[in-house]
Protein backbone atom coordinates (compact mmCIF):
# COMPACT_ATOMS: atom_id res chain seq x y z
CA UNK A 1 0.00 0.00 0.00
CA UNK A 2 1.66 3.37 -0.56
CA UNK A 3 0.09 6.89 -0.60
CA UNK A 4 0.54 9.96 -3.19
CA UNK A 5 2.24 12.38 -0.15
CA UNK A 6 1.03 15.30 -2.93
CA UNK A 7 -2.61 14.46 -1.88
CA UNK A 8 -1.20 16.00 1.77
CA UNK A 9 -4.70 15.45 3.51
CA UNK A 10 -5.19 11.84 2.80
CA UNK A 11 -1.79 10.76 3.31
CA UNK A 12 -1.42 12.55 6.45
CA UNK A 13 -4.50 11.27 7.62
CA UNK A 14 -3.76 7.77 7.27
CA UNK A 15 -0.32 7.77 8.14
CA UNK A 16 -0.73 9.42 11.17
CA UNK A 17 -3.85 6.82 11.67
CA UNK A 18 -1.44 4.24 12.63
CA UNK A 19 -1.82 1.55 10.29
CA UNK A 20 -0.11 -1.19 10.87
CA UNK A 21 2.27 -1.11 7.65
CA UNK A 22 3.66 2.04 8.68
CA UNK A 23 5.00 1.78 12.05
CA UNK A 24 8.75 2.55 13.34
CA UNK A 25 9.75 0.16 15.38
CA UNK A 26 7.56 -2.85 13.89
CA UNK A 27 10.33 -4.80 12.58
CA UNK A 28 11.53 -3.23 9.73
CA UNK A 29 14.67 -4.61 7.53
CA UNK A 30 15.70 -1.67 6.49
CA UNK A 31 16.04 1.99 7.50
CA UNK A 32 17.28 5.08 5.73
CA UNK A 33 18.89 8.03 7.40
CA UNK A 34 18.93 11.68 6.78
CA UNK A 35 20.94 12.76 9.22
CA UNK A 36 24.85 10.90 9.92
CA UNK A 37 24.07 7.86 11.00
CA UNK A 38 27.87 6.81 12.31
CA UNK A 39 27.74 5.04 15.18
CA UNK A 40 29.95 2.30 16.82
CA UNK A 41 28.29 -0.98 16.35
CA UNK A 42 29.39 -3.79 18.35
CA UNK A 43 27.53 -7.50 18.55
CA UNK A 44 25.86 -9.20 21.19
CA UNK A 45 23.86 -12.57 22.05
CA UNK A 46 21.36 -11.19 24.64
CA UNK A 47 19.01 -13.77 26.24
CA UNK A 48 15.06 -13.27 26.11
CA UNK A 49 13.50 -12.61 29.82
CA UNK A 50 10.75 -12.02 29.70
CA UNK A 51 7.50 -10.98 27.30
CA UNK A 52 4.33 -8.83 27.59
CA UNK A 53 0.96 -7.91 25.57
CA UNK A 54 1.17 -4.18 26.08
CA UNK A 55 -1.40 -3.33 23.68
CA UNK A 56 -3.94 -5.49 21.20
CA UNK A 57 -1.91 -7.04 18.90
CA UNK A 58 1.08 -5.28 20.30
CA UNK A 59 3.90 -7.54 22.39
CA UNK A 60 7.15 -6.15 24.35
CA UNK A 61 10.25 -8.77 24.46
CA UNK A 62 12.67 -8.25 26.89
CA UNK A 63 16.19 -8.85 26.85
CA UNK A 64 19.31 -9.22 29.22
CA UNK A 65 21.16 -6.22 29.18
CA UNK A 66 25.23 -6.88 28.45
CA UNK A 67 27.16 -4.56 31.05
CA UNK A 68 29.03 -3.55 27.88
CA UNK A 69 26.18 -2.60 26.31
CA UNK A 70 26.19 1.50 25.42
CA UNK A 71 23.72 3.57 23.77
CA UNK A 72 21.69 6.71 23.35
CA UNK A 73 17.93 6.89 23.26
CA UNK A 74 16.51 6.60 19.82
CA UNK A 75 18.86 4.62 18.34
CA UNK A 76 17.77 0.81 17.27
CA UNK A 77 19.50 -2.18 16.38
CA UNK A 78 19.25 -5.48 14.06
CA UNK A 79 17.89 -8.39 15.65
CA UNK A 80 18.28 -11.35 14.19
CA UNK A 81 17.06 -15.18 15.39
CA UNK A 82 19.39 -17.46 15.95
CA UNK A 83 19.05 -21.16 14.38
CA UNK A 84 15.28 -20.39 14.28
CA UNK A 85 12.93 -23.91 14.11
CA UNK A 86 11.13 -21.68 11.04
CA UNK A 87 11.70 -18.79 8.07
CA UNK A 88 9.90 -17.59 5.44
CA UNK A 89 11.39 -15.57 2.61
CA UNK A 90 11.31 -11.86 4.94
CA UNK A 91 14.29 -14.11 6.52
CA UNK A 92 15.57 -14.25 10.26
CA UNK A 93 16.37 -10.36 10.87
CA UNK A 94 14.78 -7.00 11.73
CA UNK A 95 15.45 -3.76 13.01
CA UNK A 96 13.64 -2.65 15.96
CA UNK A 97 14.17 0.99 17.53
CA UNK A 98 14.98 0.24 20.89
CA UNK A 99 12.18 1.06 23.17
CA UNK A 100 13.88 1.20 26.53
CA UNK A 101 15.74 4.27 27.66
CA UNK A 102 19.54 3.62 28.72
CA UNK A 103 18.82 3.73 32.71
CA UNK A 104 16.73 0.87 32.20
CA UNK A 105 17.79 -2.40 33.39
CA UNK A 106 17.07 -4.77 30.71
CA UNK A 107 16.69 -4.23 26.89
CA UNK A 108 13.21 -3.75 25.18
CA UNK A 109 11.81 -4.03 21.69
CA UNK A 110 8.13 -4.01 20.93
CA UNK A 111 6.03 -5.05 18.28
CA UNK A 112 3.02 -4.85 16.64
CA UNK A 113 2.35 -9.16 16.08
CA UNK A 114 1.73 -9.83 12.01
CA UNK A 115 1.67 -13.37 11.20
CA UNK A 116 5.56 -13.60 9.70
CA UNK A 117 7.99 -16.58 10.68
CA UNK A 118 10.07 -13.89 12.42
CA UNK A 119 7.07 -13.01 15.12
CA UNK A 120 6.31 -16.35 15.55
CA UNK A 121 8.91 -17.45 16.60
CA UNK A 122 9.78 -14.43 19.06
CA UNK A 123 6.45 -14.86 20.16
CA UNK A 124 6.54 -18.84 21.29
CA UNK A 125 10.67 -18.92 21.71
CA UNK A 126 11.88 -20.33 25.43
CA UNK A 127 12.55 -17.61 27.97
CA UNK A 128 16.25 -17.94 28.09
CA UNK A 129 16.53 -18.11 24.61
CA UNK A 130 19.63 -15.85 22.75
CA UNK A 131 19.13 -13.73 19.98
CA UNK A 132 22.25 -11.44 18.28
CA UNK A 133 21.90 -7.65 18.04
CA UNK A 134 24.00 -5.66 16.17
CA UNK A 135 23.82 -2.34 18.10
CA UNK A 136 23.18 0.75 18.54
CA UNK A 137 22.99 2.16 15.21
CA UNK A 138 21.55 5.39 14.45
CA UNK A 139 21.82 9.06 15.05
CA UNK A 140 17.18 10.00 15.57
CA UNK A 141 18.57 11.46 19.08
CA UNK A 142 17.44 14.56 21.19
CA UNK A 143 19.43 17.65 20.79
CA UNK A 144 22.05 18.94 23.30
CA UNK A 145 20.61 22.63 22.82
CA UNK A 146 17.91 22.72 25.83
CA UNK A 147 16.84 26.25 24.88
CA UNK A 148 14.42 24.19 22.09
CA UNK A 149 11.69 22.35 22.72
CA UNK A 150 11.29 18.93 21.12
CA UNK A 151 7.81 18.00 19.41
CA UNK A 152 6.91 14.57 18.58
CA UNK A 153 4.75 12.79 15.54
CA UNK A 154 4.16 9.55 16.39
CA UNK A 155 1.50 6.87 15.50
CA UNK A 156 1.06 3.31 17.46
CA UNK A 157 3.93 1.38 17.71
CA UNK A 158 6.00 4.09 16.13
CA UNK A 159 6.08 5.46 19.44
CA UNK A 160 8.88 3.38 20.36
CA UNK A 161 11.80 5.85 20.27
CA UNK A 162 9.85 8.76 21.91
CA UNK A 163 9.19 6.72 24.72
CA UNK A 164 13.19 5.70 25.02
CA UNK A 165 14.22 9.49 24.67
CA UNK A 166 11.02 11.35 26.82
CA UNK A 167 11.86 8.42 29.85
CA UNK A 168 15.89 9.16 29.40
CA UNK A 169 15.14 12.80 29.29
CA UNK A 170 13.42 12.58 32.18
CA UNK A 171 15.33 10.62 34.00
CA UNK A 172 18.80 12.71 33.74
CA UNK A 173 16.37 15.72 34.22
CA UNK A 174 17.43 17.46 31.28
CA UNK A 175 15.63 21.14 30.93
CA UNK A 176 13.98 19.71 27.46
CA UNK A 177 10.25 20.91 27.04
CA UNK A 178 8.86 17.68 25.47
CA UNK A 179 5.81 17.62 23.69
CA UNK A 180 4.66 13.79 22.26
CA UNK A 181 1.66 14.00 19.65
CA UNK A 182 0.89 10.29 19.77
CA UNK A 183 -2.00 9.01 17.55
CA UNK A 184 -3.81 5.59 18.00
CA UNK A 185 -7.30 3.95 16.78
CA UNK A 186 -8.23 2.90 20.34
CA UNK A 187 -7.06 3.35 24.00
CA UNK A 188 -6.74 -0.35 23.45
CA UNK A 189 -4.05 -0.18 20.71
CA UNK A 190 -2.20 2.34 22.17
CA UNK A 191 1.41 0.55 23.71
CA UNK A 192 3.04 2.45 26.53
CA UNK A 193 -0.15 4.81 27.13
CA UNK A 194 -0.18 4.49 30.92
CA UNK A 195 3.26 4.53 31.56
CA UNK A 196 3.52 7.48 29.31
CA UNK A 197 0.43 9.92 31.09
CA UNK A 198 1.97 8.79 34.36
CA UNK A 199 5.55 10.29 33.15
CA UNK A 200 3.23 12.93 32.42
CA UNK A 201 1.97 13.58 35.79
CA UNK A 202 5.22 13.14 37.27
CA UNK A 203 7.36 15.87 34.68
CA UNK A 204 6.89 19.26 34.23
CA UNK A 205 8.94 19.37 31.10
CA UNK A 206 6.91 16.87 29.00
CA UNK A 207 3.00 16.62 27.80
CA UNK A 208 1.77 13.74 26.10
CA UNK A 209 -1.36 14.85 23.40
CA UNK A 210 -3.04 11.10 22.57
CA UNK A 211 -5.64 11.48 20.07
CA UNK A 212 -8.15 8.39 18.76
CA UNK A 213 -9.00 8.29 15.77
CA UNK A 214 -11.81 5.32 16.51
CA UNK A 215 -13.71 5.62 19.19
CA UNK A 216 -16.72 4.40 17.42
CA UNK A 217 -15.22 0.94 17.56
CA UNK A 218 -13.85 1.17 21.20
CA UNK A 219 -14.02 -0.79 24.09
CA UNK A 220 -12.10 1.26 26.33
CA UNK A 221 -13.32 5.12 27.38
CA UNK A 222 -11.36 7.93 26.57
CA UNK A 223 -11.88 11.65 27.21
CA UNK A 224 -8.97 13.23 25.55
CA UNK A 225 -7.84 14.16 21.73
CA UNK A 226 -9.92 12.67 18.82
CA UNK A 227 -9.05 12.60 15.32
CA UNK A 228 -6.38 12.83 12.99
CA UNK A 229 -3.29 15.07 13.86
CA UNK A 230 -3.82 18.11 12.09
CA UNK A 231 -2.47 21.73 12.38
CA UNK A 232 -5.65 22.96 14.05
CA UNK A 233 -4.56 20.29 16.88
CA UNK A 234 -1.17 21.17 16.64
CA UNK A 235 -1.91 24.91 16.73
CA UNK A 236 -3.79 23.80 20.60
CA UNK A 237 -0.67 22.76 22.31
CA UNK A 238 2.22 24.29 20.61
CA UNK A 239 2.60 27.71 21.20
CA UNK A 240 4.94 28.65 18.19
CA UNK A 241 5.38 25.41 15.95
CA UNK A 242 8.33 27.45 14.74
CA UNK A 243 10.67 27.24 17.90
CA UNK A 244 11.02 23.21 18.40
CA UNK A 245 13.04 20.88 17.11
CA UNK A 246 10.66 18.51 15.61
CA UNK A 247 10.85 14.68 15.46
CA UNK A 248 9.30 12.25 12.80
CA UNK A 249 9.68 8.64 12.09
CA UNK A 250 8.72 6.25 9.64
CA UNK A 251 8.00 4.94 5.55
CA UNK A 252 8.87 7.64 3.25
CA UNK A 253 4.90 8.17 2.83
CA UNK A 254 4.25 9.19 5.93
CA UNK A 255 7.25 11.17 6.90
CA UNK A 256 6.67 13.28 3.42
CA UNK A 257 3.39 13.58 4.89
CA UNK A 258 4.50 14.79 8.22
CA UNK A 259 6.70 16.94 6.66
CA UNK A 260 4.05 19.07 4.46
CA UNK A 261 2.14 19.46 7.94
CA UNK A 262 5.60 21.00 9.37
CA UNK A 263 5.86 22.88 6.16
CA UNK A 264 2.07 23.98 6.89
CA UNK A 265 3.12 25.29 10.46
CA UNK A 266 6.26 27.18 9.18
CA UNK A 267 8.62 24.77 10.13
CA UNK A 268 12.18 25.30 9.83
CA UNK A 269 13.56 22.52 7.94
CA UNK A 270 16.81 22.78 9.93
CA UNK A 271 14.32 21.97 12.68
CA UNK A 272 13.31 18.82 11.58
CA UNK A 273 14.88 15.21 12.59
CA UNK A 274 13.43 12.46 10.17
CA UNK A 275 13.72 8.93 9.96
CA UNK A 276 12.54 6.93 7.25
CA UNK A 277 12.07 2.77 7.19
CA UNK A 278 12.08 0.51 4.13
CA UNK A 279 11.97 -2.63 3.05
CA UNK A 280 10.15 -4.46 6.44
């Protein structure tokens, strides 16, 4: 599926309506930077601890943290299964962003569960079980320069390096105003929601803005944000949408999409951090 990013309404829309296809984070073999991506990569067989549902459809694996292990929040890595029992022709790798912040005592991916070889496997593989990660790659990091705000555009389980940079910021208490747009169908969908509104409640320097974008089909209530990020929402919680440094992530679809809405706002495009995925 792929969307004309000229027709800005649609594709915005629907990328931003978290569609499974388009998500950061959801195992994607491929990634392509626009800002330097050189990093020092090392290899590791981590061991699987533990697994959660942590939204419909949506599972968190947890990994045994290396004491070597280094990295910054935002960056990802390639997984890849060892000696798996079955493959299919996406093969044994991915790349997940890695959803844990660096404090954190044990590494975390998340995913959103599609019926590949890959997921079944991580989904039914023996606690204690080692998979290799070739990590941390990537440069979709906060700024140093405090004095700008960060803004987030993220949809479902694209979410994944927000929530590894807000929690890190947070933690070291860095000065950071943080402002995460993060757009789901249901509360139900939604990975990380709770933890995130509680970081909420807890930090000045960072508001969360959830929007649904199908309530009609929810089980769950929900008295915040509805519909599609737009600039009118935008316009609500961001004070000038010229001052931040802005973060988006994702296919080339939706982060041209994401783009024209920055564009729309009078974005900077010095003041834009991108990510784009391919080939998942």
């Amino acid at each position: 599926m792929r969307y004309n990013v000229s027709h800005t309404s649609i594709a915005l829309e629907r990328a931003l309506n978290c569609e499974p296809w388009y998500m950061p984070g959801d195992g994607f073999a491929g990634r392509i930077f626009r800002a330097d991506a050189a990093t020092s990569m090392n290899t590791y067989e981590v061991k699987l601890v533990r697994r959660d549902e942590i939204a419909e459809g949506t599972m968190a694996f947890y990994f045994e943290k290396p004491a070597s292990f280094s990295y910054r929040a935002g960056q990802y890595a390639e997984v890849t299964l060892i000696d798996p029992p079955e493959s299919d022709a996406e093969g044994p790798n991915r790349a997940f962003s890695i959803a844990a912040a660096p404090h954190e005592s044990e590494l975390m991916i998340a995913s959103r569960m599609r019926d590949t070889a890959f997921k079944r496997v991580l989904r039914t593989m023996p606690l204690g079980t080692a998979v290799r990660w070739e990590a941390p790659i990537g440069s979709f990091t906060l700024h140093t320069d405090a004095a700008k705000p960060a803004v987030f555009l993220m949809g479902g389980i694209g979410v994944t390096p927000a929530r590894a940079m807000i929690l890190d910021a947070i933690e070291r208490k860095l000065p950071h105003s943080l402002t995460l747009f993060y757009s789901n169908r249901r509360p139900e969908d939604a990975a990380f929601l709770a933890e995130l509104q509680r970081a909420e409640s807890q930090s000045p320097t960072f508001k969360l803005v959830a929007t649904m974008t199908d309530m009609a089909g929810a089980k769950q209530p929900w008295s915040g944000e509805t519909g599609y990020i737009d600039t009118a929402m935008v316009q609500r919680h961001v004070a000038d949408p010229t001052a931040p440094i802005w973060y988006l992530a994702g296919p080339a679809a939706m982060v041209g999409a994401m783009r024209a809405l920055a564009a729309k706002l009078g974005v900077n495009e010095d003041n834009i951090r991108t990510e784009e995925f391919s080939g998942y």
